[in-house]
N, C-alpha and C. Protein backbone atom coordinates (compact mmCIF):
# COMPACT_ATOMS: atom_id res chain seq x y z
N UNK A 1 5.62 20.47 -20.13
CA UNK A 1 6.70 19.52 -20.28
C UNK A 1 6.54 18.32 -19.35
N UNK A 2 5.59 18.56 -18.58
CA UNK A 2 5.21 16.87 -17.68
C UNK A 2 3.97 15.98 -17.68
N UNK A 3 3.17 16.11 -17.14
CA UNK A 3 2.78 14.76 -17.20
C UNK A 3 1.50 15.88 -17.89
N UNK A 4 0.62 15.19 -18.92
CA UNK A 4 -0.78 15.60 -19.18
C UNK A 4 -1.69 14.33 -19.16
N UNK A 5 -2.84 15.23 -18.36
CA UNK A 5 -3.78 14.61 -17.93
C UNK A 5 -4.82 15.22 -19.42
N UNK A 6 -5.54 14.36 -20.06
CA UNK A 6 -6.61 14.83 -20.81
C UNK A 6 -8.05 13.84 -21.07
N UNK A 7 -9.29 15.04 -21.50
CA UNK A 7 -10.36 14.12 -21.68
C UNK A 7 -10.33 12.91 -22.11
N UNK A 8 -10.83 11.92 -21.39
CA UNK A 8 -10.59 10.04 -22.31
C UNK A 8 -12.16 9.79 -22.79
N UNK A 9 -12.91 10.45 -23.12
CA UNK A 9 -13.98 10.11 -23.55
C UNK A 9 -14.60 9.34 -22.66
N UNK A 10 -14.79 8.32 -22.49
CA UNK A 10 -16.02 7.05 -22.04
C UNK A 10 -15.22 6.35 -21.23
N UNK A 11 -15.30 6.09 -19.52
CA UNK A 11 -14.59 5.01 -19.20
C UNK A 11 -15.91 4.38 -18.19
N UNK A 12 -15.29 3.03 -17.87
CA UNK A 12 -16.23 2.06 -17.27
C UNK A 12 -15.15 1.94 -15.87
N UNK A 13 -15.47 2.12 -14.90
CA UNK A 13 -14.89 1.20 -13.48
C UNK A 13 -16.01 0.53 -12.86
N UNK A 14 -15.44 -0.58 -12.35
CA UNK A 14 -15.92 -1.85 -11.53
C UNK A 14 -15.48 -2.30 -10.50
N UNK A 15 -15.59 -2.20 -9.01
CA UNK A 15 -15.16 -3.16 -8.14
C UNK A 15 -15.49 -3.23 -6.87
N UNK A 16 -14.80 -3.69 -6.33
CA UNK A 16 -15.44 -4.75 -4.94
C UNK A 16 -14.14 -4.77 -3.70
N UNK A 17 -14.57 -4.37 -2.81
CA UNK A 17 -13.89 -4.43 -1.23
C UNK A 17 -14.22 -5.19 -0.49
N UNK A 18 -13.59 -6.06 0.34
CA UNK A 18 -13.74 -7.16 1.22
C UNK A 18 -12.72 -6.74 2.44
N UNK A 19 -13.45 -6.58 3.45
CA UNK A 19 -12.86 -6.38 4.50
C UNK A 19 -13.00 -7.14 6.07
N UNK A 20 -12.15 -8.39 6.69
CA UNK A 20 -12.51 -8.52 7.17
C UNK A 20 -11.57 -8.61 8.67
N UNK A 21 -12.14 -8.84 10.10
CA UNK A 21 -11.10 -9.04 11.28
C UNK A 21 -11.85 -10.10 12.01
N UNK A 22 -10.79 -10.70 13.26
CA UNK A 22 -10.66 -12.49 13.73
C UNK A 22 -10.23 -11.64 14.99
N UNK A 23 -10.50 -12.09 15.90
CA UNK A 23 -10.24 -11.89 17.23
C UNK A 23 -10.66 -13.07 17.65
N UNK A 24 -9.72 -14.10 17.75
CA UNK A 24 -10.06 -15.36 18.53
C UNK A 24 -9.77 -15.60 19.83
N UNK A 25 -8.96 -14.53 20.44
CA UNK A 25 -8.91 -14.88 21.59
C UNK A 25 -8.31 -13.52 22.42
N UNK A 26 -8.03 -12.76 23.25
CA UNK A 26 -8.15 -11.42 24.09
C UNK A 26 -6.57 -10.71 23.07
N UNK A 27 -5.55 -11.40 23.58
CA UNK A 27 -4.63 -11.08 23.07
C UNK A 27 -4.13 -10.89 21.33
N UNK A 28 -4.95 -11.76 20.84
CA UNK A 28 -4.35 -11.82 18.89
C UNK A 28 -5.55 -10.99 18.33
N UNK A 29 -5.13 -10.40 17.40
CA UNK A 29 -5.94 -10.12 16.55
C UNK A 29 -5.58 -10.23 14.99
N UNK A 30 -6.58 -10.87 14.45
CA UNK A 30 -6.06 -10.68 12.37
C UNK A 30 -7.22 -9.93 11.54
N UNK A 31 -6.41 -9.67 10.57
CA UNK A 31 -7.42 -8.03 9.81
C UNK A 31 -6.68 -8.91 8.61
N UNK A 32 -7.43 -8.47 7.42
CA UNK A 32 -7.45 -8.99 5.67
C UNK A 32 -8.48 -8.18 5.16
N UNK A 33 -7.55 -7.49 3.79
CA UNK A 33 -8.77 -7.05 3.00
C UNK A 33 -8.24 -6.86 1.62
N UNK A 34 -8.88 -6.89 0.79
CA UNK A 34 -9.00 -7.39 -0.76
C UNK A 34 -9.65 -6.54 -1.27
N UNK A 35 -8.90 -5.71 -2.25
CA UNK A 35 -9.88 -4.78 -3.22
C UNK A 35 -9.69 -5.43 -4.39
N UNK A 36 -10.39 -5.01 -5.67
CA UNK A 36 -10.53 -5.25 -7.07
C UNK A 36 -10.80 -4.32 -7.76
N UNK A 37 -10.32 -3.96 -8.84
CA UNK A 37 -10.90 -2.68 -9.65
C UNK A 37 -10.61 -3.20 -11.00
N UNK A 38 -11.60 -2.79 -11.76
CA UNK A 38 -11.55 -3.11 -13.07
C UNK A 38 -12.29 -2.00 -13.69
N UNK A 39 -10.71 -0.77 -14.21
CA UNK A 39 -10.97 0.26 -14.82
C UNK A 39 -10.89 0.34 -16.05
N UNK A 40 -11.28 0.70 -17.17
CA UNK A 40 -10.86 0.53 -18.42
C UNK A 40 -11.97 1.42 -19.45
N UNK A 41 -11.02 2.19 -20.78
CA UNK A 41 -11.43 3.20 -21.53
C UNK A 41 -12.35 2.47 -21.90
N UNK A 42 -13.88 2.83 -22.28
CA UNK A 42 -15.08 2.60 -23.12
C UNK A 42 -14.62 3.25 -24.82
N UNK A 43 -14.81 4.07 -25.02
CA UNK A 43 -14.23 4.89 -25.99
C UNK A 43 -12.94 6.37 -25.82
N UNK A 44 -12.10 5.77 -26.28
CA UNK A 44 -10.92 7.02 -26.19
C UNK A 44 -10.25 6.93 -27.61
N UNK A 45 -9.89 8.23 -27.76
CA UNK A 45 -8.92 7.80 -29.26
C UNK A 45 -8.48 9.74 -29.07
N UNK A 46 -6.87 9.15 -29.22
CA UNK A 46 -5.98 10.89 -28.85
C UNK A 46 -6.05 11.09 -30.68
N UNK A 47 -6.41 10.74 -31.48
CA UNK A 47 -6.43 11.20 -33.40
C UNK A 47 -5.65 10.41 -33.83
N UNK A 48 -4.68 9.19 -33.34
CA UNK A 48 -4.17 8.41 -33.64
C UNK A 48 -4.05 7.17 -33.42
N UNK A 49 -4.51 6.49 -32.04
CA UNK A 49 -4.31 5.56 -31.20
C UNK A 49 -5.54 5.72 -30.68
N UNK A 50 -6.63 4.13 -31.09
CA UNK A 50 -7.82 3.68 -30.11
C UNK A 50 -7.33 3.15 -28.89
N UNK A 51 -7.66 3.18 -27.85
CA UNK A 51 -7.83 2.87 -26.85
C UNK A 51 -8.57 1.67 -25.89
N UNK A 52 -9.65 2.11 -26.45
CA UNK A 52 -11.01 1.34 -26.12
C UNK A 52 -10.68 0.14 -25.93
N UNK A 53 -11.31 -0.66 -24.44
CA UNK A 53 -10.70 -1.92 -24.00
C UNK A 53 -9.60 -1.76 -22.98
N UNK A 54 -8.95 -0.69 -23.16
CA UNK A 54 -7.56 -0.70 -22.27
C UNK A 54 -7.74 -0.10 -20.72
N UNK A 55 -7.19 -0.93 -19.98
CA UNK A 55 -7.07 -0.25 -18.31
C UNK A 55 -6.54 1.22 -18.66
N UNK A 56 -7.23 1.82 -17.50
CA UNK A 56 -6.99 3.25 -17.09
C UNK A 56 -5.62 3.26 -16.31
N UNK A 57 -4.79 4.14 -16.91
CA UNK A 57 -3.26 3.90 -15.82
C UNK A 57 -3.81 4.43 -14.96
N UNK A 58 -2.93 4.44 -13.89
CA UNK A 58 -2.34 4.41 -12.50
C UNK A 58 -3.79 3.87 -11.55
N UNK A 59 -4.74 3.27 -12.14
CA UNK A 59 -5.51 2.42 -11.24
C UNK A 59 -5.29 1.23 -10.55
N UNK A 60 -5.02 0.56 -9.21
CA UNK A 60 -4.29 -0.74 -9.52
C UNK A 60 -5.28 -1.68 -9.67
N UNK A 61 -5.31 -3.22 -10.07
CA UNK A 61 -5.70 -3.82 -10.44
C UNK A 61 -6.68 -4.30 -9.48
N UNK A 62 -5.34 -5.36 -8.28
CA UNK A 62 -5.77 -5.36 -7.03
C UNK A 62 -4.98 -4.63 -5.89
N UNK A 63 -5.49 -4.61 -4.83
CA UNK A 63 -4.79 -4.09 -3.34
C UNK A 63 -5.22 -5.39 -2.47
N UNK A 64 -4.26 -5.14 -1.22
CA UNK A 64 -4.51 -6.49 -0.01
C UNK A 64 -3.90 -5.82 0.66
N UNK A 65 -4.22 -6.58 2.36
CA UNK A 65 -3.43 -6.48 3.11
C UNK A 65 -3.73 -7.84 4.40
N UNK A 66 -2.69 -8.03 4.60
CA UNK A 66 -3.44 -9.41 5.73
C UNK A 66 -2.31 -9.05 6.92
N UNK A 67 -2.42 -8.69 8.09
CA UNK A 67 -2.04 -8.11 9.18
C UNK A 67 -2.03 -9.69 10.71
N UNK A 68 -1.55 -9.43 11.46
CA UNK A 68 -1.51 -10.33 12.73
C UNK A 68 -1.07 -9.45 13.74
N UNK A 69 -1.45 -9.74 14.70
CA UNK A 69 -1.03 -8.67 16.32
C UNK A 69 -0.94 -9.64 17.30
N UNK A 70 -0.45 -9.75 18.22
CA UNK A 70 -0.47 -9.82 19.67
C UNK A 70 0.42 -9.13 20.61
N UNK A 71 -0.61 -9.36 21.87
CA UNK A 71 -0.46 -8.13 22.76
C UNK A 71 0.30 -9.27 24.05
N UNK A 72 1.55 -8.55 24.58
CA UNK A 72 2.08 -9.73 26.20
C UNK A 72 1.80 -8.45 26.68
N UNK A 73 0.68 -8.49 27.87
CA UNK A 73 0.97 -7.95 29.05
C UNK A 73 1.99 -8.10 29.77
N UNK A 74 2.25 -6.82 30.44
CA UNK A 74 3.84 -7.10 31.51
C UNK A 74 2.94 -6.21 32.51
N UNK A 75 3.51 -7.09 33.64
CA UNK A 75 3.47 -6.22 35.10
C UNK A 75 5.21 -5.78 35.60
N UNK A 76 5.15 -4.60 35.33
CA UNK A 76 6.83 -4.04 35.54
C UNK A 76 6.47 -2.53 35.38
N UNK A 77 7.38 -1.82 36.25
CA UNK A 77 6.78 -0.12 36.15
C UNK A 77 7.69 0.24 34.49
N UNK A 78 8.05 0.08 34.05
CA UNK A 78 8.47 0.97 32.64
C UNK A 78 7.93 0.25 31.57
N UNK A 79 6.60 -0.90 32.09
CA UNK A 79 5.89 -0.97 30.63
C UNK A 79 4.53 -1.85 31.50
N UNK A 80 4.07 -1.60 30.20
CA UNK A 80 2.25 -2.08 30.54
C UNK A 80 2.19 -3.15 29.42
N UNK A 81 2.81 -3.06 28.32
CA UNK A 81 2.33 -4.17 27.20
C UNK A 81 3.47 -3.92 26.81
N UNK A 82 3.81 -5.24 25.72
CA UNK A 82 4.77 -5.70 24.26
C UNK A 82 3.70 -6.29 23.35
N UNK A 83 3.79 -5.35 22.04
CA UNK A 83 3.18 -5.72 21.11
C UNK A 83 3.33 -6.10 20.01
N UNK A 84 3.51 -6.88 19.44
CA UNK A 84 4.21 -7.83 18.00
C UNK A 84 2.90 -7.80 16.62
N UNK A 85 3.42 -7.00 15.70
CA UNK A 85 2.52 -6.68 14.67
C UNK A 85 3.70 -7.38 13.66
N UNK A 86 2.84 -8.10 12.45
CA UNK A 86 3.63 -8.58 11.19
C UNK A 86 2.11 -8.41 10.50
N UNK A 87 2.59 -7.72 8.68
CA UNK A 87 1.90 -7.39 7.95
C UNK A 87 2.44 -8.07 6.62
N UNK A 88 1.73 -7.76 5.60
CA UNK A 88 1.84 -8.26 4.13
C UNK A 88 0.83 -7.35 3.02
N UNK A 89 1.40 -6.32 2.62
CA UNK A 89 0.71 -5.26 1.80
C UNK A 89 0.88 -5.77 0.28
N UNK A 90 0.24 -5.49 -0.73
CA UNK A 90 -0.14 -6.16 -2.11
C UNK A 90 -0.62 -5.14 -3.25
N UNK A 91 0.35 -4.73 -3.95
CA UNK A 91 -0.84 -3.89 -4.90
C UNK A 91 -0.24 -4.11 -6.44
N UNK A 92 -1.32 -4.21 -7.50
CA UNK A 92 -0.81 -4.25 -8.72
C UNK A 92 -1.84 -4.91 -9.19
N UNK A 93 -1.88 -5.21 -10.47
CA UNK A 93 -0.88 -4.86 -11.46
C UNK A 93 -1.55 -3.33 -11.70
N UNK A 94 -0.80 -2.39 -12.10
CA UNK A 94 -0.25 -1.19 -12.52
C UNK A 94 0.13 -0.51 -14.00
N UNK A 95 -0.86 -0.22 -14.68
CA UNK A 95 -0.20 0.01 -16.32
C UNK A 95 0.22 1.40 -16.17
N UNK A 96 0.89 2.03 -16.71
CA UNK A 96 1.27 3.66 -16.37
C UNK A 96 1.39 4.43 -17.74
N UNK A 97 0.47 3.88 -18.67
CA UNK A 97 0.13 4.99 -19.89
C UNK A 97 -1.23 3.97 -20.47
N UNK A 98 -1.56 4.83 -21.17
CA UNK A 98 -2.87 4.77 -22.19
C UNK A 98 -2.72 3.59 -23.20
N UNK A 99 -1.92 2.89 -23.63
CA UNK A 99 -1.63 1.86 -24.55
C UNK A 99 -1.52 0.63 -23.69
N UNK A 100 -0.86 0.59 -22.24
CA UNK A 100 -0.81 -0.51 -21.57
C UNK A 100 0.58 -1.47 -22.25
N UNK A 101 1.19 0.07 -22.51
CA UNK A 101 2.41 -0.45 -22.76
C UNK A 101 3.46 -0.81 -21.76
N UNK A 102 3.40 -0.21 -20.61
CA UNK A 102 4.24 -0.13 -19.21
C UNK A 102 3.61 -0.62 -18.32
N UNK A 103 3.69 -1.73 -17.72
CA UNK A 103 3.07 -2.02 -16.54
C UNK A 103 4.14 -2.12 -15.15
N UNK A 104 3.60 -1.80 -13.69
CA UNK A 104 4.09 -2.78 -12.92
C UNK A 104 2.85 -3.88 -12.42
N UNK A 105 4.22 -4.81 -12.33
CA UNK A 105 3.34 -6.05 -11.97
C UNK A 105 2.78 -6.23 -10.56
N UNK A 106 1.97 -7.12 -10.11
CA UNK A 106 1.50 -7.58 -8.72
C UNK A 106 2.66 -7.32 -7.63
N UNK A 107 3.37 -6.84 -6.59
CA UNK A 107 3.87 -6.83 -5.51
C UNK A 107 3.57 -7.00 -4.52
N UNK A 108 3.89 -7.42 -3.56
CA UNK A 108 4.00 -7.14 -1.81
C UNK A 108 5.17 -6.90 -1.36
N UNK A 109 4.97 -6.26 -0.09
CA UNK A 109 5.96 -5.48 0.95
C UNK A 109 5.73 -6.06 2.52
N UNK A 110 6.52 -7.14 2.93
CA UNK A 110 6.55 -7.44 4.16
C UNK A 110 7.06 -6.44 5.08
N UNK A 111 6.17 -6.71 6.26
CA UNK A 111 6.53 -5.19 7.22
C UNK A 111 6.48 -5.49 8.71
N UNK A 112 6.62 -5.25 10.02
CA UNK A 112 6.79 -5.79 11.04
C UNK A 112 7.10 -4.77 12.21
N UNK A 113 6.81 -4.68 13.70
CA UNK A 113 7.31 -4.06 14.52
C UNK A 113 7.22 -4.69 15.78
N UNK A 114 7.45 -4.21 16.97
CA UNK A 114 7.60 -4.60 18.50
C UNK A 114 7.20 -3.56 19.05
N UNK A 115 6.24 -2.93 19.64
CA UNK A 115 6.86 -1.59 20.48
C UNK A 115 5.92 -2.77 21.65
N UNK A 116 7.01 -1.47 22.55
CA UNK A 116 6.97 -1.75 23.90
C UNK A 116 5.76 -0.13 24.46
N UNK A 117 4.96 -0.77 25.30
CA UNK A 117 4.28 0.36 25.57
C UNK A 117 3.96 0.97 26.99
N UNK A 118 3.43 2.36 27.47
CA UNK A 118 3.50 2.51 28.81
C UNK A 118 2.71 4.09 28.41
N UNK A 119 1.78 4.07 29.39
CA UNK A 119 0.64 5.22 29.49
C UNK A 119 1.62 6.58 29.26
N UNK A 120 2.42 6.58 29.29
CA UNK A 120 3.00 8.02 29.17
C UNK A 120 4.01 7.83 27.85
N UNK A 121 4.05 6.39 27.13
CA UNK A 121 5.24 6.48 25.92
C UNK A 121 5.19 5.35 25.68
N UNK A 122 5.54 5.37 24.59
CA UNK A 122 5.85 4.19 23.53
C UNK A 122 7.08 3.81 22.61
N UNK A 123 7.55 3.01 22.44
CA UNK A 123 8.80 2.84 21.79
C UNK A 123 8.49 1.74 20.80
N UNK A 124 8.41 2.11 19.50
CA UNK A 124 8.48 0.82 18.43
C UNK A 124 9.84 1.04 17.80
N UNK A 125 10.07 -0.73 17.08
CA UNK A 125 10.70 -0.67 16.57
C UNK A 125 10.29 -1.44 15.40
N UNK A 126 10.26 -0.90 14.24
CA UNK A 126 9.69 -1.20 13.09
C UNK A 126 10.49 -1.81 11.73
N UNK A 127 10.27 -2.49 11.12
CA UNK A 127 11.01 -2.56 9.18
C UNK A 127 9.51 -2.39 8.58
N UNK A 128 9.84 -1.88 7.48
CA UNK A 128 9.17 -2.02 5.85
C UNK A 128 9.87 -2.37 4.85
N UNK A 129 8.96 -3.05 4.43
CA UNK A 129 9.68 -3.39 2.76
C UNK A 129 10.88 -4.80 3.28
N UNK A 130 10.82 -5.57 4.42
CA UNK A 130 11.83 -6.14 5.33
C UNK A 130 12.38 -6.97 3.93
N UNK A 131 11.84 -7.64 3.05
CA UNK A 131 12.46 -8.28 1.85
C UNK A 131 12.96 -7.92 1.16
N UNK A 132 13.08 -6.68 0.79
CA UNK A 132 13.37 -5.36 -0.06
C UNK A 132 13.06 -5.63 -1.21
N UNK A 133 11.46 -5.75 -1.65
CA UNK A 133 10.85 -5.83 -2.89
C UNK A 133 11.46 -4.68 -3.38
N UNK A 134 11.68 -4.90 -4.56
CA UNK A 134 11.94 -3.28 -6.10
C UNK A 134 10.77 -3.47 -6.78
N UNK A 135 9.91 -2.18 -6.94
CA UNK A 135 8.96 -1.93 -7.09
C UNK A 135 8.63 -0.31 -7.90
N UNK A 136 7.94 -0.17 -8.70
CA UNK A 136 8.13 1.49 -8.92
C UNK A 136 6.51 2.25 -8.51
N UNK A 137 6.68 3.44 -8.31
CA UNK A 137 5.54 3.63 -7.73
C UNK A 137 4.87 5.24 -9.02
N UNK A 138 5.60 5.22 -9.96
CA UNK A 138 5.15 6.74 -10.73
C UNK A 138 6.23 5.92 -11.89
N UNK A 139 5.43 6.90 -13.26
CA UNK A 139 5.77 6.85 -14.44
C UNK A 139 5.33 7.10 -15.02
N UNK A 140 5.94 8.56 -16.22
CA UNK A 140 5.63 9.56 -17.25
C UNK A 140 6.40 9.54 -18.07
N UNK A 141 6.30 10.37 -19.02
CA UNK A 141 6.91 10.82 -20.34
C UNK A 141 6.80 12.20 -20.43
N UNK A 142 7.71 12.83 -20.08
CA UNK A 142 7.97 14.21 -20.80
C UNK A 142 9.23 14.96 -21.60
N UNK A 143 8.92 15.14 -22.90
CA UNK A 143 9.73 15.48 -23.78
C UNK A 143 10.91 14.62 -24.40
N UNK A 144 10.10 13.12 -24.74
CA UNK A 144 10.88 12.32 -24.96
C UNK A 144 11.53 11.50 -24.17
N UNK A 145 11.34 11.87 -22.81
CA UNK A 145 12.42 10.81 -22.13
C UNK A 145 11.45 10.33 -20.85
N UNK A 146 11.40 8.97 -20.86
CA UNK A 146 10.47 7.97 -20.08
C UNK A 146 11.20 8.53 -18.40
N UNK A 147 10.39 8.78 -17.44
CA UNK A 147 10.67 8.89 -15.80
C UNK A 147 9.90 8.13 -15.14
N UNK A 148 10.71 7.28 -14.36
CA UNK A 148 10.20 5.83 -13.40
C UNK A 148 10.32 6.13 -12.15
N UNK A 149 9.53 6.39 -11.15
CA UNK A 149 10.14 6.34 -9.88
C UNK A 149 9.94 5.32 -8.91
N UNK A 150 11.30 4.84 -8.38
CA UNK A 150 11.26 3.93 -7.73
C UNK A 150 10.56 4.02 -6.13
N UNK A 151 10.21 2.79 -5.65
CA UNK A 151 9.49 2.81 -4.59
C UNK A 151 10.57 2.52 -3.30
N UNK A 152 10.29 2.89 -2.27
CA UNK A 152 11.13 2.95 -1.14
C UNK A 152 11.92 1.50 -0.97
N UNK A 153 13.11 1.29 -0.64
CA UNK A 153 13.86 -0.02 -0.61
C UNK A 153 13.87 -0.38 1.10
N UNK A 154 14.32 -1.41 1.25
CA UNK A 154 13.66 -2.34 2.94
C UNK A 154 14.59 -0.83 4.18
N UNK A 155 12.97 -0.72 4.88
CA UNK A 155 13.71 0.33 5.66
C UNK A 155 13.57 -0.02 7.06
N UNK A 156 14.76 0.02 8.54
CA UNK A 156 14.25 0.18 9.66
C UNK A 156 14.29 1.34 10.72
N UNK A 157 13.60 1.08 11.68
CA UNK A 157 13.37 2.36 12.47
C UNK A 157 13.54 2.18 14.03
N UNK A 158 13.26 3.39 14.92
CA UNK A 158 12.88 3.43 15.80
C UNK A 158 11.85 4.69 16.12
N UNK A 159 10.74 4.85 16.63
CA UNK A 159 9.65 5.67 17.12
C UNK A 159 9.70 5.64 18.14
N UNK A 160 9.51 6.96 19.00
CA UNK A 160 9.52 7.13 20.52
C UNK A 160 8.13 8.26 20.28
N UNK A 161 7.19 7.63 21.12
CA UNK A 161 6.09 8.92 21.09
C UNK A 161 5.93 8.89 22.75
N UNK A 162 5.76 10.01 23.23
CA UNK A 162 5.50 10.64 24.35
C UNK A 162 4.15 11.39 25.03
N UNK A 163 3.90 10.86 26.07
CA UNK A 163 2.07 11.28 26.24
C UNK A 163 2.62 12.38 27.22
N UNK A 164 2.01 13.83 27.04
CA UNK A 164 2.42 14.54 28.28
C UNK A 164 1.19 15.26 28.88
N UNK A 165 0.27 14.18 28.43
CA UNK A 165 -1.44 14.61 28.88
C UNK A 165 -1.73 14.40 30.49
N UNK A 166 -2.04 15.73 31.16
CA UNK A 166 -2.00 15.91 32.44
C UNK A 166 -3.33 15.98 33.10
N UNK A 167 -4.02 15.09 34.01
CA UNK A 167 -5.12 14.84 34.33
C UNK A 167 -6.17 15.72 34.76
């Protein structure tokens, strides 16, 4: 009654990763990377419906990510650094059946944190999704009735991690 996976006969994938990082100066750092995939049936046919030509669901099209950091040193006993990370994650387009009847489209998810840091602990404070893209991340058919699931909506936090490593 859920999702079936079955033989597709003949498929072709294609693609390419680009990955790269910038350190221009002690404190910043930037990271970017770019995938491509170009999946798609060679020959498929379920006894009713050709295929052939069509993207493979749940492959995404493209992925990204382009990231920024910097680091403030502090001289103060309850911290050693403040660190400022902002990101930009990317994935799609997304078909989610065999006909390429359902797609999701291209997205990004802006994302961001601060932690404050110190040899024995760390404290971030983080968002995802800070724009609150709507986005779906799954989608099937079983027994007639289409299931979409949605992707996480803009979330924030706090993280406390603790070092209790003794010399």
């Amino acid at each position: 009654t859920g999702r079936i996976m079955t033989n597709a006969g003949r498929t072709r994938s294609a693609g390419a990763e680009l990955q790269m990082s910038w350190k221009p100066a002690r404190r910043w750092s930037f990271n970017a990377s770019y995938g491509f995939t170009d999946a798609r049936f060679v020959s498929y046919s379920d006894g009713r419906n050709d295929y052939a030509g069509k993207r493979i669901p749940y492959a995404p099209r493209n992925t990204m990510f382009v990231g920024a950091a910097y680091r403030q040193p502090l001289v103060c006993g309850f911290a050693d650094g403040l660190d400022f990370n902002i990101n930009l994650r990317g994935v799609g387009s997304i078909y989610w059946d065999d006909a390429n009847a359902v797609r999701e489209p291209f997205y990004t998810q802006l994302g961001a944190s601060v932690r404050l840091c110190h040899e024995r602990y760390s404290i971030d404070f983080w968002g995802e999704n800070i724009l609150d893209t709507h986005f779906s991340t799954f989608y099937f058919v079983s027994i007639g009735n289409a299931f979409l699931q949605k992707g996480k909506p803009r979330r924030f936090g706090v993280t406390l991690r603790l070092n209790f490593q003794t010399a």
